[in-house]
N, C-alpha and C. Protein backbone atom coordinates (compact mmCIF):
# COMPACT_ATOMS: atom_id res chain seq x y z
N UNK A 1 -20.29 -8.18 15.11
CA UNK A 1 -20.75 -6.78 15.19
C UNK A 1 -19.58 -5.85 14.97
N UNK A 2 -19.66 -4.89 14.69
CA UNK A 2 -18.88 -4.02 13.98
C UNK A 2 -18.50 -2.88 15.18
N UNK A 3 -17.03 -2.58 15.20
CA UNK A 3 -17.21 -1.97 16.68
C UNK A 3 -16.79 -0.45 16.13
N UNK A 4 -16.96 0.09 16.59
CA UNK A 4 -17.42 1.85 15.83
C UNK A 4 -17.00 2.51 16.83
N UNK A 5 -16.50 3.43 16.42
CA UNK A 5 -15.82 5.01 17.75
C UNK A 5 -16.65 6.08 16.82
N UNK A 6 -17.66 6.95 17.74
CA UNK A 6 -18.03 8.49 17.66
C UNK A 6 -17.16 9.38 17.76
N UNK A 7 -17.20 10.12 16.95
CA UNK A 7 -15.57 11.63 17.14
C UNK A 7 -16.74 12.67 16.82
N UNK A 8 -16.29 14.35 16.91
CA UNK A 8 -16.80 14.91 16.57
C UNK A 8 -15.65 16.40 15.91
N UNK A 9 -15.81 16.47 15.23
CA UNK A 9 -14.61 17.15 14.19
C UNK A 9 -14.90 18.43 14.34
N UNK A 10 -13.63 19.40 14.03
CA UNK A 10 -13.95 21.27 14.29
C UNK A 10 -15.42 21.67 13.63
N UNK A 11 -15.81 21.23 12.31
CA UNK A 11 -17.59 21.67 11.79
C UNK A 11 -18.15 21.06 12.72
N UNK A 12 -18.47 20.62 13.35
CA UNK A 12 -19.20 20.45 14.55
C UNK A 12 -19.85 18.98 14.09
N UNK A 13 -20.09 18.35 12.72
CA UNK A 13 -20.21 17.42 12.56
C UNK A 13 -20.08 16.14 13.08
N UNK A 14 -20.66 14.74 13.22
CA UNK A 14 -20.79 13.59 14.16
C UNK A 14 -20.18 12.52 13.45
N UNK A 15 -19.48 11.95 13.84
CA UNK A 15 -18.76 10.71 12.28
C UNK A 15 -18.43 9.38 13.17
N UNK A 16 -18.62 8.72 12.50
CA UNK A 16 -18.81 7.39 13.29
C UNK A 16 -17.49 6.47 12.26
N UNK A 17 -16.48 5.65 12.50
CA UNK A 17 -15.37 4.93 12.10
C UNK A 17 -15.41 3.84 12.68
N UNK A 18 -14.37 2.72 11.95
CA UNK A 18 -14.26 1.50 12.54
C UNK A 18 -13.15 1.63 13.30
N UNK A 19 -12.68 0.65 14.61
CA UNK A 19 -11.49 0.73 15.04
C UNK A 19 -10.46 0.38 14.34
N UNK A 20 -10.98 -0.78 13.86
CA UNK A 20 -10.09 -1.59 13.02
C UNK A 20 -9.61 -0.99 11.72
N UNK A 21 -8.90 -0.54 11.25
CA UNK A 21 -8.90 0.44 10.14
C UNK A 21 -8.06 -0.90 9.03
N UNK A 22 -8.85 -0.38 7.53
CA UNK A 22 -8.16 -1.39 6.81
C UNK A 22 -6.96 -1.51 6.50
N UNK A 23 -5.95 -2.09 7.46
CA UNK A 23 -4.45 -2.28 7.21
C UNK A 23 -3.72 -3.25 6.96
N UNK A 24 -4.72 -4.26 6.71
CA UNK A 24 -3.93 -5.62 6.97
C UNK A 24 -4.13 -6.16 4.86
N UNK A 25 -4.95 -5.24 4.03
CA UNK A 25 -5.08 -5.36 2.77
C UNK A 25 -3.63 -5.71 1.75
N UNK A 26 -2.94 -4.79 2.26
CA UNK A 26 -1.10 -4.53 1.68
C UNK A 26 -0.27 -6.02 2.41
N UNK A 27 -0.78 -6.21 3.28
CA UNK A 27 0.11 -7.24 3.87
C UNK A 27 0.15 -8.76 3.59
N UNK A 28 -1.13 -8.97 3.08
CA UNK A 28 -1.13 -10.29 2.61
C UNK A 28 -1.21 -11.89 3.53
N UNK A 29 -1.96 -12.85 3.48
CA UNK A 29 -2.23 -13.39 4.28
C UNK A 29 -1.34 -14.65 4.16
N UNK A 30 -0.04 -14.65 5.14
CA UNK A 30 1.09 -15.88 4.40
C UNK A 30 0.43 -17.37 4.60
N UNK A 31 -0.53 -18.03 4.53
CA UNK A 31 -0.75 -18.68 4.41
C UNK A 31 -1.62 -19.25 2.93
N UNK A 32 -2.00 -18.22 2.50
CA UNK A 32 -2.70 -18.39 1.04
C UNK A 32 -1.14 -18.81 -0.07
N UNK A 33 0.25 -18.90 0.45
CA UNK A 33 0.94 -18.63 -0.43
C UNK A 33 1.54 -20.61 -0.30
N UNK A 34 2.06 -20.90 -0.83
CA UNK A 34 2.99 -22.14 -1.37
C UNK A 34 4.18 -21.99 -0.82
N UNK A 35 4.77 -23.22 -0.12
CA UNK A 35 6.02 -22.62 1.08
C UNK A 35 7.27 -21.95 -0.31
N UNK A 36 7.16 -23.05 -1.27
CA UNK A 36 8.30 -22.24 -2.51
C UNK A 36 8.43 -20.82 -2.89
N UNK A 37 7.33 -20.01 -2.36
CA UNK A 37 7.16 -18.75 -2.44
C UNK A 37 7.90 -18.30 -1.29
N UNK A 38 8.13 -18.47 -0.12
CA UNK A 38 8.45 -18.06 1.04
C UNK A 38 9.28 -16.66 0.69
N UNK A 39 10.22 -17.04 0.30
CA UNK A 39 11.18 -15.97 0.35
C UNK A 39 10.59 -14.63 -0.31
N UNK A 40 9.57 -14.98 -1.49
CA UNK A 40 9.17 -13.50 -1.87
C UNK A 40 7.76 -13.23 -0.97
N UNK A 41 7.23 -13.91 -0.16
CA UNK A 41 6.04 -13.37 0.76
C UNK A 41 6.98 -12.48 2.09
N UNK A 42 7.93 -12.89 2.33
CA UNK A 42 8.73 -12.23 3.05
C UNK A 42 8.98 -10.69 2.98
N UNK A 43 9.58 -10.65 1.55
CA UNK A 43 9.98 -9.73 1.20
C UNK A 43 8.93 -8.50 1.32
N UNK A 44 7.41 -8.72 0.92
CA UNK A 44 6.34 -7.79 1.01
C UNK A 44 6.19 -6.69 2.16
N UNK A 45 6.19 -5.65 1.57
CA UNK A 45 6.19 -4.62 2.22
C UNK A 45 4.98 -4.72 3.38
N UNK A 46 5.28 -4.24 4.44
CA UNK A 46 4.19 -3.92 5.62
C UNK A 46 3.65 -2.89 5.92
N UNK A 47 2.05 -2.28 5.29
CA UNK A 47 1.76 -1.01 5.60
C UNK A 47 1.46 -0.61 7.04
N UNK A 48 1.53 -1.75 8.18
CA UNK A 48 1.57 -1.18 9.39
C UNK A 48 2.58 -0.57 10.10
N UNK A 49 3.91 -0.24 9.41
CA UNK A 49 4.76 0.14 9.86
C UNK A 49 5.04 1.45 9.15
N UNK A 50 5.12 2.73 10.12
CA UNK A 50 4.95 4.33 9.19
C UNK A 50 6.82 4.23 8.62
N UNK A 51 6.53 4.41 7.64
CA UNK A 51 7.93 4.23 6.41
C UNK A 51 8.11 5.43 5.28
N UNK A 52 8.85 5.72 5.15
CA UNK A 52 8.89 6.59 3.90
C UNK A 52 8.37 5.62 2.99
N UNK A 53 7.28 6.34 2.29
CA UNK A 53 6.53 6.23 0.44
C UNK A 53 7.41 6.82 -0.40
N UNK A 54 8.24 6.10 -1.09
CA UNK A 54 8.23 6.90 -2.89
C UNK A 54 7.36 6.68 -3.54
N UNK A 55 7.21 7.71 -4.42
CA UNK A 55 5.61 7.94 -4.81
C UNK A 55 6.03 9.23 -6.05
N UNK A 56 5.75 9.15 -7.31
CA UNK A 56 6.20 9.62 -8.26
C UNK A 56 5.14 10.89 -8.25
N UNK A 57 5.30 12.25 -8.77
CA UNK A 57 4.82 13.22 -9.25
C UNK A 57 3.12 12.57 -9.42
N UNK A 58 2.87 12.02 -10.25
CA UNK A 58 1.50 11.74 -10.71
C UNK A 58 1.06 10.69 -9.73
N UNK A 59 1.74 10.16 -9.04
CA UNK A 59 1.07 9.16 -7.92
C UNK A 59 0.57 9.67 -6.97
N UNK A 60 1.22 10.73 -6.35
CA UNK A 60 1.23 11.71 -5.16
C UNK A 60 -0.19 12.26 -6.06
N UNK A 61 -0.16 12.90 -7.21
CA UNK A 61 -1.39 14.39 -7.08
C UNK A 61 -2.51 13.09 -7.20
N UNK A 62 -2.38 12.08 -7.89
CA UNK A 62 -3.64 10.86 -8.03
C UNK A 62 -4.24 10.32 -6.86
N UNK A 63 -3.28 9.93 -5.56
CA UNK A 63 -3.72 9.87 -4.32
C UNK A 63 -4.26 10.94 -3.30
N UNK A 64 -3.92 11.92 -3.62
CA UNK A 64 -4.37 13.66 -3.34
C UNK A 64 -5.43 14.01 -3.26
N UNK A 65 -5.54 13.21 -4.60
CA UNK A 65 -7.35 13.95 -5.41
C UNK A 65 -8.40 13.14 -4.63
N UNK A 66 -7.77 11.71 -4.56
CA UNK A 66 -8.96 10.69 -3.85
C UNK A 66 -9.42 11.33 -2.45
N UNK A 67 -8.41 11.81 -1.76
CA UNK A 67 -8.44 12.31 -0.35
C UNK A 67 -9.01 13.22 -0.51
N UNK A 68 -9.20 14.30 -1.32
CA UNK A 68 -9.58 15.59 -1.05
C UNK A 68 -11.39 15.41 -1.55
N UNK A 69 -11.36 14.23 -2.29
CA UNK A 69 -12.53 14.15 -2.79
C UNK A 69 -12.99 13.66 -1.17
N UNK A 70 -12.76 12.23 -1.13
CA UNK A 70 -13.40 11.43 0.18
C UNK A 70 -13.90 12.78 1.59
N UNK A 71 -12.67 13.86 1.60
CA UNK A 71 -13.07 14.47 2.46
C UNK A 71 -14.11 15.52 2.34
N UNK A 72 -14.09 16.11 1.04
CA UNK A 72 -15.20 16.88 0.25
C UNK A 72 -16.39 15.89 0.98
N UNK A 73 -16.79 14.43 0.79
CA UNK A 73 -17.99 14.00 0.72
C UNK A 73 -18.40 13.78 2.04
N UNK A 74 -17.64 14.00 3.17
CA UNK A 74 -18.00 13.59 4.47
C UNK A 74 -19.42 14.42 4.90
N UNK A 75 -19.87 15.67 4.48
CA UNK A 75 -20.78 16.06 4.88
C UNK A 75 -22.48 15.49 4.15
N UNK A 76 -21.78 14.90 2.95
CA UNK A 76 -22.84 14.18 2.27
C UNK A 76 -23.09 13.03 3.22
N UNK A 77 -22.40 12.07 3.44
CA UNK A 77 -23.00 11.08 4.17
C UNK A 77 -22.83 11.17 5.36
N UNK A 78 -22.57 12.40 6.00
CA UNK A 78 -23.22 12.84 7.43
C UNK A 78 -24.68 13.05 7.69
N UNK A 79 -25.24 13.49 6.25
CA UNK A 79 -26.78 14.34 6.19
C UNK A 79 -27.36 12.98 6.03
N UNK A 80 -26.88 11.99 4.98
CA UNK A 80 -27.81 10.55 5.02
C UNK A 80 -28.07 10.02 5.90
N UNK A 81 -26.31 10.02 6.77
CA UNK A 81 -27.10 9.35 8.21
C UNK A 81 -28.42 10.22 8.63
N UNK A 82 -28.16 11.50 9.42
CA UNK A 82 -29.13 12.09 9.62
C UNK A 82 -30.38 12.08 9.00
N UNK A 83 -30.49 11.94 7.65
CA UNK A 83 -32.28 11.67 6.95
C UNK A 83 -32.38 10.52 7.53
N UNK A 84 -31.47 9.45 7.55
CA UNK A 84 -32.16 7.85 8.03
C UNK A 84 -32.02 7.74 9.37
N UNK A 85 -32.00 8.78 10.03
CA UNK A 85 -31.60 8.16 12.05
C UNK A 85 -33.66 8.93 12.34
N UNK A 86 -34.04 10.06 11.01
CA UNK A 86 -35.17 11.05 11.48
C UNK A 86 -36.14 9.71 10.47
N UNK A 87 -36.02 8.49 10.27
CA UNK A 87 -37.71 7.62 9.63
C UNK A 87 -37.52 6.92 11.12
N UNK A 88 -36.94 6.49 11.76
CA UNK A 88 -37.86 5.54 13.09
C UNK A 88 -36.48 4.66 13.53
N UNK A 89 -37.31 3.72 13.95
CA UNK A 89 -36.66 2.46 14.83
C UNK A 89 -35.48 2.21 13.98
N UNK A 90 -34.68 2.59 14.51
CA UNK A 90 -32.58 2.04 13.78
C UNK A 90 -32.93 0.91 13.97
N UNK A 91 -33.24 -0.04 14.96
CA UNK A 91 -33.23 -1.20 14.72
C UNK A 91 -33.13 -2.17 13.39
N UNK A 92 -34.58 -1.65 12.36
CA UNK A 92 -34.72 -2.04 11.43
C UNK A 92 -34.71 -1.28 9.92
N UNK A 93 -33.42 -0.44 10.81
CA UNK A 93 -33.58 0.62 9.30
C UNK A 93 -31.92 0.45 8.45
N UNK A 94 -32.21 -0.37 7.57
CA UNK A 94 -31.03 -0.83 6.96
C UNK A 94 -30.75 0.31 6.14
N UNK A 95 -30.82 1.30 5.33
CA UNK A 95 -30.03 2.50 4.93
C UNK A 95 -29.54 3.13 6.38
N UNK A 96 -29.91 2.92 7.43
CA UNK A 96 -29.58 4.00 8.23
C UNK A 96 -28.09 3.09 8.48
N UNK A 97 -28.02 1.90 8.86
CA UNK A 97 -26.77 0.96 9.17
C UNK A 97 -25.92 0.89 8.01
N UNK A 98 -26.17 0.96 6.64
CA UNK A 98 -25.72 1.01 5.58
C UNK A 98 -24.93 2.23 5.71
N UNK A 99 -25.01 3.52 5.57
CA UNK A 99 -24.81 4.50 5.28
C UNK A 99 -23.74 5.47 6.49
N UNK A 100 -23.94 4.23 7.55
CA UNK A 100 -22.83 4.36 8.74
C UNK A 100 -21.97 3.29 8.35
N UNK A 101 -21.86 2.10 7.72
CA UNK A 101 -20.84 1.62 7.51
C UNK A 101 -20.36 1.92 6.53
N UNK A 102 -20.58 3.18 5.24
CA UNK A 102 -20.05 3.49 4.14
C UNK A 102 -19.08 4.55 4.72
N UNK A 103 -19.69 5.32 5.79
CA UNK A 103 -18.90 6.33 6.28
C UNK A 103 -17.63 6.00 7.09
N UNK A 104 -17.71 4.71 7.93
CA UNK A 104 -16.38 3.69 8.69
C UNK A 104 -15.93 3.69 7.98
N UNK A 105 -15.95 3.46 6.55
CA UNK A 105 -14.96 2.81 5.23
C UNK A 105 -14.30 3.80 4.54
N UNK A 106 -15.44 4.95 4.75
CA UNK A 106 -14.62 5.96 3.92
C UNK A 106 -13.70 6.92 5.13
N UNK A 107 -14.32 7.14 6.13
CA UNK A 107 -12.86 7.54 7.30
C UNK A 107 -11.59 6.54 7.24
N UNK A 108 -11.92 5.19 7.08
CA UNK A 108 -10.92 4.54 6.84
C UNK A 108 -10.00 4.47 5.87
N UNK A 109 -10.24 4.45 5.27
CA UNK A 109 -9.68 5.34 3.33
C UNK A 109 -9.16 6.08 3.82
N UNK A 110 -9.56 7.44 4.27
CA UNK A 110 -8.95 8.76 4.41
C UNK A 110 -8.17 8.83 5.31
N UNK A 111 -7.87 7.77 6.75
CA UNK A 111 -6.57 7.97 7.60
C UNK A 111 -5.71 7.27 6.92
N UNK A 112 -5.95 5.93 6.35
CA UNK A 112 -4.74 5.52 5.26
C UNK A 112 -4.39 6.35 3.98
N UNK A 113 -4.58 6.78 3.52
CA UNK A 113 -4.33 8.29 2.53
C UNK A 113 -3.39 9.26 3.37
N UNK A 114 -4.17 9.30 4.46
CA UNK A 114 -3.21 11.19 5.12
C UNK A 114 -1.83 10.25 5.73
N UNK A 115 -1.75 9.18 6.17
CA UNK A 115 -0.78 8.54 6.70
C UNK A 115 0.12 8.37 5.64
N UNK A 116 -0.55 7.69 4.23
CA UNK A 116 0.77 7.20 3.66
C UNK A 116 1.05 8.60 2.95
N UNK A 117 0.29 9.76 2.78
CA UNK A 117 0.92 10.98 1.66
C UNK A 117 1.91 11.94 2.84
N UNK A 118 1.43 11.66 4.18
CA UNK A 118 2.17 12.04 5.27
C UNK A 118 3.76 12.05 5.28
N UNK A 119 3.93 10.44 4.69
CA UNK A 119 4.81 10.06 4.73
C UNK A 119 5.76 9.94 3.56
N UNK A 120 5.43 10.63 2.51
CA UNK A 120 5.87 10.03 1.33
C UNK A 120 6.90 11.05 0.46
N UNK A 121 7.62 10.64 -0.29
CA UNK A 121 9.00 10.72 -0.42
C UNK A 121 8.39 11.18 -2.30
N UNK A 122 8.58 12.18 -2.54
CA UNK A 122 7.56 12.58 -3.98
C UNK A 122 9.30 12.85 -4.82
N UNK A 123 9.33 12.49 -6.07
CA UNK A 123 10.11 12.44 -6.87
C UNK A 123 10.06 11.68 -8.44
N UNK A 124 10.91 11.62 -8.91
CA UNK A 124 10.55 11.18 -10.43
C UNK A 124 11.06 9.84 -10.67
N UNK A 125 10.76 9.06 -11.40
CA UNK A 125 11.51 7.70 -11.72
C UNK A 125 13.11 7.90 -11.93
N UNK A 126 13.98 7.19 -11.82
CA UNK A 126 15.46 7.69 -12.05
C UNK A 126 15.29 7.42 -13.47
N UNK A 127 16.71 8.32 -13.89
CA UNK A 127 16.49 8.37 -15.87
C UNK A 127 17.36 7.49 -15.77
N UNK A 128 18.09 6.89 -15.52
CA UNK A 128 19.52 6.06 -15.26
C UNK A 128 18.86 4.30 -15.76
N UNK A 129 18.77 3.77 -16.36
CA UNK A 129 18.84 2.39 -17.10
C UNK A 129 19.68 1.92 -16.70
N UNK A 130 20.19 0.47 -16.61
CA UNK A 130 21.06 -0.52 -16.29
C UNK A 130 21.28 -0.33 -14.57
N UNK A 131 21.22 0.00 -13.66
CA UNK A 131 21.26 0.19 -12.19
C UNK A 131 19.97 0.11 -11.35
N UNK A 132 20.07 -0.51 -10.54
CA UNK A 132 18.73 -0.98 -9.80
C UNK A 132 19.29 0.25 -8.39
N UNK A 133 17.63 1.16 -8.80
CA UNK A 133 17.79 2.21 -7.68
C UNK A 133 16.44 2.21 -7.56
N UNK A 134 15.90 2.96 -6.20
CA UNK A 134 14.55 3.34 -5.79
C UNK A 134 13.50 3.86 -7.34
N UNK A 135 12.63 2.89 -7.79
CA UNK A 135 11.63 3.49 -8.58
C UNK A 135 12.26 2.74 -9.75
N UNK A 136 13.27 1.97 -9.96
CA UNK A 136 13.55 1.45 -10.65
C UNK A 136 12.67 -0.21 -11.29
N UNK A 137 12.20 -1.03 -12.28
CA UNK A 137 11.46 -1.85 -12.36
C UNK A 137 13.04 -2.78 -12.92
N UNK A 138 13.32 -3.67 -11.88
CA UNK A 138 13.94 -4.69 -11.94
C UNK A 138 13.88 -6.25 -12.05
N UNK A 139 14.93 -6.80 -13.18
CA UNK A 139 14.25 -8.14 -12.92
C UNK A 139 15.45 -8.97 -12.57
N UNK A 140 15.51 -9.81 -11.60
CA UNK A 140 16.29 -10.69 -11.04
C UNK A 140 16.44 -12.14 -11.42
N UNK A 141 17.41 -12.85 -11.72
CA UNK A 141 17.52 -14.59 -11.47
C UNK A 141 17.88 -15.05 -10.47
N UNK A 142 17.20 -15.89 -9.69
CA UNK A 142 17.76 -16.67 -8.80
C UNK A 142 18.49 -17.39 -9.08
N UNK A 143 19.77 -17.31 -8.22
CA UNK A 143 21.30 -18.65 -9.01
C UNK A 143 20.73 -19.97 -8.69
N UNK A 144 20.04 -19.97 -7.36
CA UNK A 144 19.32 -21.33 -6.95
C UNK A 144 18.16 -21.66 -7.57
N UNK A 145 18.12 -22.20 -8.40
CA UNK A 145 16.77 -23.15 -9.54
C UNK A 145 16.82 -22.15 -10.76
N UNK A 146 17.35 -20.67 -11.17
CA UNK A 146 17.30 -19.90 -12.23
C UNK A 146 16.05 -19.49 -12.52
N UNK A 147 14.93 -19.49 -11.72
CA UNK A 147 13.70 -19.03 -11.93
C UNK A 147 14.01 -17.36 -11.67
N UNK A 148 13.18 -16.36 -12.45
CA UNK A 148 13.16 -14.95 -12.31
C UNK A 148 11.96 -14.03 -11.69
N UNK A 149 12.20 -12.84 -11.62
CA UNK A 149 11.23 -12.22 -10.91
C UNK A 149 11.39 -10.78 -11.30
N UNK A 150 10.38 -10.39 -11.95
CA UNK A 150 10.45 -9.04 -12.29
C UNK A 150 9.64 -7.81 -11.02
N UNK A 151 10.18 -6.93 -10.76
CA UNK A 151 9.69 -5.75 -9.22
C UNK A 151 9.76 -4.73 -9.29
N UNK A 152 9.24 -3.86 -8.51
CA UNK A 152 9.38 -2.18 -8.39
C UNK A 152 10.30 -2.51 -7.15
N UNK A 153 11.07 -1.65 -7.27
CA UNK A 153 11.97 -1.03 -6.07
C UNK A 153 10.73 0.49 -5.64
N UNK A 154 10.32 0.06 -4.40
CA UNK A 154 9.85 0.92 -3.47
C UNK A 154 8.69 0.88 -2.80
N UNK A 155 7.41 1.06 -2.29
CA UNK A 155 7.14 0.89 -1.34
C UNK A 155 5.40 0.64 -1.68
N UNK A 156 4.94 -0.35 -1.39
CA UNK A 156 3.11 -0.79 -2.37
C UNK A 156 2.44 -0.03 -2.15
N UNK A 157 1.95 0.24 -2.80
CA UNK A 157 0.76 1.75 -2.66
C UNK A 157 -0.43 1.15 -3.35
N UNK A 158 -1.48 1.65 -2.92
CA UNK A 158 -2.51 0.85 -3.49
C UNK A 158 -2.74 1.64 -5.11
N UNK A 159 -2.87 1.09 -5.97
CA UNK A 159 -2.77 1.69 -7.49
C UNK A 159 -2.02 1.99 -8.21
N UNK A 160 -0.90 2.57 -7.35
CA UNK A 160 0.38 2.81 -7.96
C UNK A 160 1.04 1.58 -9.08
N UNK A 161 0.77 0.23 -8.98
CA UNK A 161 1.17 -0.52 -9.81
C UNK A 161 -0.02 -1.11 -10.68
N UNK A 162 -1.50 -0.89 -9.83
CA UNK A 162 -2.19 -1.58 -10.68
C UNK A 162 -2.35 -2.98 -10.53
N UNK A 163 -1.75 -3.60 -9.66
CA UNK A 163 -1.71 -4.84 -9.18
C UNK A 163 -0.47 -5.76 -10.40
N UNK A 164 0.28 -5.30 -11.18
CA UNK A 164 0.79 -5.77 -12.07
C UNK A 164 2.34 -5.94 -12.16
N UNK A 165 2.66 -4.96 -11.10
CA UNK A 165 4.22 -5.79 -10.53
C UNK A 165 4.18 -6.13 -9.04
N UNK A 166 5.00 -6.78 -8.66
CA UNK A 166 5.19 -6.73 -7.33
C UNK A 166 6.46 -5.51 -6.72
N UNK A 167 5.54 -5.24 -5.49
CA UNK A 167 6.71 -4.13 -5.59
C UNK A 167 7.50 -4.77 -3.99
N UNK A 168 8.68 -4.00 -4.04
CA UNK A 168 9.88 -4.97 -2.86
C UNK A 168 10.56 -3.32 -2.08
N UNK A 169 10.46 -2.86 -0.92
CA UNK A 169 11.17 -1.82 -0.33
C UNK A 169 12.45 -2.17 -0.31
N UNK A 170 13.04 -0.91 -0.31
CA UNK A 170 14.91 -0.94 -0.51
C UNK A 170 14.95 -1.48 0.99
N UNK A 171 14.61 -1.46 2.01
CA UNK A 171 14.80 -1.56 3.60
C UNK A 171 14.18 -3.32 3.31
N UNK A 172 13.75 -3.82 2.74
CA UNK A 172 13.55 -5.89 2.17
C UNK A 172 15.08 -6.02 1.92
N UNK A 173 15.07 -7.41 2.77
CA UNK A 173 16.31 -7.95 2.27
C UNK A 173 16.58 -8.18 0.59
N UNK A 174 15.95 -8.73 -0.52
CA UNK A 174 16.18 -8.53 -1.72
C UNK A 174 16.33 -6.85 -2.05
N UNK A 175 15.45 -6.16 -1.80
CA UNK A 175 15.38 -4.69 -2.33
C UNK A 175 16.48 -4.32 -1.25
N UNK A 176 17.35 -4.30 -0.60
CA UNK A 176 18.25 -3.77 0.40
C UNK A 176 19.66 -3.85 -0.51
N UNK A 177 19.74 -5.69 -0.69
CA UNK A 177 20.83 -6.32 -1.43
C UNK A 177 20.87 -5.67 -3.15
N UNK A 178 19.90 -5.65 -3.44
CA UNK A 178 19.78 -5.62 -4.69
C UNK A 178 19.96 -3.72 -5.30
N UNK A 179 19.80 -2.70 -4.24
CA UNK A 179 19.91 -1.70 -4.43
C UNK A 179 21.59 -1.09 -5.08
N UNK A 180 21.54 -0.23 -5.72
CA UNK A 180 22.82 0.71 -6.91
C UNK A 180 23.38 -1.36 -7.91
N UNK A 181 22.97 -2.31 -7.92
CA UNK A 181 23.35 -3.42 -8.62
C UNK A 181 23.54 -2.68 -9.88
N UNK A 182 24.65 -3.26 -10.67
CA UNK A 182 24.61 -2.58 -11.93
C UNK A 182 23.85 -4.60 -12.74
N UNK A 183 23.51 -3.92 -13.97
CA UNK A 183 23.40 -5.33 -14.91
C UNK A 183 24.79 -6.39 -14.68
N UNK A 184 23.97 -7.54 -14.13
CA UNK A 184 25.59 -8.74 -14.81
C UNK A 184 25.77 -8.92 -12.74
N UNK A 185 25.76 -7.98 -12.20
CA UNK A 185 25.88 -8.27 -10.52
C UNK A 185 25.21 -9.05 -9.96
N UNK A 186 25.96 -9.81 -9.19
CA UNK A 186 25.21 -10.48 -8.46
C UNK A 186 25.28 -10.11 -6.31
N UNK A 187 24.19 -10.24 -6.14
CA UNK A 187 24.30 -10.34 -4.72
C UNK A 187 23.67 -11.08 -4.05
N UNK A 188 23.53 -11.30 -2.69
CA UNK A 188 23.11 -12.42 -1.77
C UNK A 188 22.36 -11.60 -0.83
N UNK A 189 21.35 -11.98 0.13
CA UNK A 189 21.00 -11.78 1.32
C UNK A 189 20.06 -12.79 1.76
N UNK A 190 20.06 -12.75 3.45
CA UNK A 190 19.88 -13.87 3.95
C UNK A 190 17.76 -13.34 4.55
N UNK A 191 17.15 -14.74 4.51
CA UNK A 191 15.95 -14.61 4.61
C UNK A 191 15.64 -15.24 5.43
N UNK A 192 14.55 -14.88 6.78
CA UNK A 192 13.98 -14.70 7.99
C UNK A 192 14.55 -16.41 8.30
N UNK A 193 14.15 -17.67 7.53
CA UNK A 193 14.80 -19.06 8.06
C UNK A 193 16.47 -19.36 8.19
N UNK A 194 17.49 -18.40 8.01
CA UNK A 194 18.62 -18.45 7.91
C UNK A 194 19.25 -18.17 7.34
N UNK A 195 18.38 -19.28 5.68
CA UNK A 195 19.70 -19.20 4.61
C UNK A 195 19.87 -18.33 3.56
N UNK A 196 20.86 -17.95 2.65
CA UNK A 196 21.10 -17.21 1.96
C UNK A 196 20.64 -17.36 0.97
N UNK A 197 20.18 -16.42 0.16
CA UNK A 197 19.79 -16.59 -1.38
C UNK A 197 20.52 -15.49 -2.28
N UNK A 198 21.30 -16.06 -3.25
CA UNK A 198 21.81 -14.88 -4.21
C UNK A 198 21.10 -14.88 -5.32
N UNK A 199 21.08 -13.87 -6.14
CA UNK A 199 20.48 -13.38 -7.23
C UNK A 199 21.58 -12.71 -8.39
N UNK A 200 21.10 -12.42 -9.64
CA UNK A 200 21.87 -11.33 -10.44
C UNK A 200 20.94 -10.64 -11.38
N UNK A 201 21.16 -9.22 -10.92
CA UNK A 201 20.51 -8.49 -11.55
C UNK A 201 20.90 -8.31 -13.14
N UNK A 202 19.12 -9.05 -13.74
CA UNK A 202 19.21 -9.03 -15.61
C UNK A 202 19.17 -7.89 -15.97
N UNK A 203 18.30 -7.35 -15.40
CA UNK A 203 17.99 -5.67 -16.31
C UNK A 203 17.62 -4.74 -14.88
N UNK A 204 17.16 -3.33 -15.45
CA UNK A 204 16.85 -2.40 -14.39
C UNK A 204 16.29 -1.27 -15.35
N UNK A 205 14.85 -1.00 -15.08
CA UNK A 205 14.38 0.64 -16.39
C UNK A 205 13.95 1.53 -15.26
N UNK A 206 13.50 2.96 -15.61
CA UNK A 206 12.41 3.28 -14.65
C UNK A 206 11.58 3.37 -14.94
N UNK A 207 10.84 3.12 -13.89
CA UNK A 207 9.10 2.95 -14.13
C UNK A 207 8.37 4.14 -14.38
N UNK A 208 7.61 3.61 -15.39
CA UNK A 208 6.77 4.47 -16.04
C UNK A 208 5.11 3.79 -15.55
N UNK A 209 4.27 4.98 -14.71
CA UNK A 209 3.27 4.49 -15.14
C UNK A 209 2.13 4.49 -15.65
C-alpha cells in the first residue's frame, strides 16, 4: 500500500504525495552491476545528498520549464481528484486512486526539480580543450588492464546526458583525481576497498549538448 501525506498549500488546495519521494532512481542498484565494475559503480553520483548541480545555460531553463509546467498542472489534477472522490464508493473507483497516484508522482517530480535547481551551479561548458575541468567530457585509460572510459565531469541530472555518458562529480574519487589533468597526465586515487587505481587522461572537450 502506498503511504501518502495530505498537505494543504497557500490556494487553499488539498494534495496528497508519497513519502517516499523518487530518490533512489540516480543512485543505482550495486548489485545489478559485475564486481569488475566496482570501481566505476562507486564513483556514481548520489542524489540523496544536497550538492552543488552544474548545469549549463540550456539545462537549467529545460529543467525550469518542466517545473513550472508540473506546477501550472497541479490544479488540473486537483479538480480530477475532486470529479472522481463526487461518483461514489473510493473503494472501487479506480480513476479516483489513479489520479491520486499521478498527483504523488508529480509532487514528487517537482520537490526533486526545486531541490536540484535549488542547488545548482548555472554556467557554460569550459572553451578550454585538452584539460579535464567541471563540464568537461573526458576520456580516461586505466594503467591496470588499459581498458577506457569516456565521462562528464559533474553532477547526473536526469536528461542532461540523455542516458549516453556517464557522468562522475569532481567531489568522486576519479572526478576529484582527475580534475585541471592536462592530456598525457596521469593520476591515481584510492577506492572505497583500499586500493589504488591510476589512470591517464587521453583527451578532454566541452560538452555540448
Amino acid at each position: 500500500m502506498l503511504d501518502w501525506t495530505t498537505y494543504t498549500v497557500p490556494d487553499g488546495a488539498v494534495y496528497c504525495c508519497f513519502n517516499a519521494l523518487l530518490s533512489a532512481c540516480d543512485r543505482g542498484n550495486t548489485n545489478d552491476f559485475p564486481a569488475d565494475n566496482a570501481r566505476r559503480r562507486q564513483e556514481r553520483d548520489d542524489m540523496t545528498d544536497t550538492q552543488v548541480t552544474w548545469l549549463t545555460e540550456e539545462a537549467f531553463d529545460r529543467l525550469k520549464a518542466e517545473l513550472d509546467q508540473l506546477i501550472a498542472n497541479r490544479p488540473i489534477i486537483a479538480a480530477e481528484i475532486n470529479d472522481r472522490r463526487e461518483e461514489g464508493d473510493l473503494r472501487e473507483n479506480g480513476g479516483y486512486h489513479q489520479a491520486r497516484e499521478d498527483q504523488g508522482q508529480q509532487e514528487a517530480r517537482i520537490r526533486q526539480l526545486q531541490e536540484l535547481l535549488n542547488n545548482a551551479k548555472v554556467g557554460e561548458a569550459p572553451k578550454q580543450s585538452g584539460v579535464a575541468l567541471p563540464g568537461s567530457v573526458v576520456k580516461v585509460k586505466f594503467i591496470d588492464g588499459g581498458d577506457t572510459e569516456t565521462f562528464l565531469i559533474g553532477t547526473r541530472q536526469e536528461g542532461v546526458t540523455d542516458g549516453k555518458l556517464e557522468v562522475y562529480s569532481p567531489k568522486s574519487p576519479l572526478g576529484g583525481a582527475i580534475i585541471d589533468a592536462k592530456v598525457g597526465d596521469k593520476r591515481s586515487y584510492v577506492v572505497p576497498n583500499g586500493s589504488t587505481v591510476e589512470v591517464e587522461l587521453i583527451s578532454a572537450e566541452p560538452y555540448h549538448s
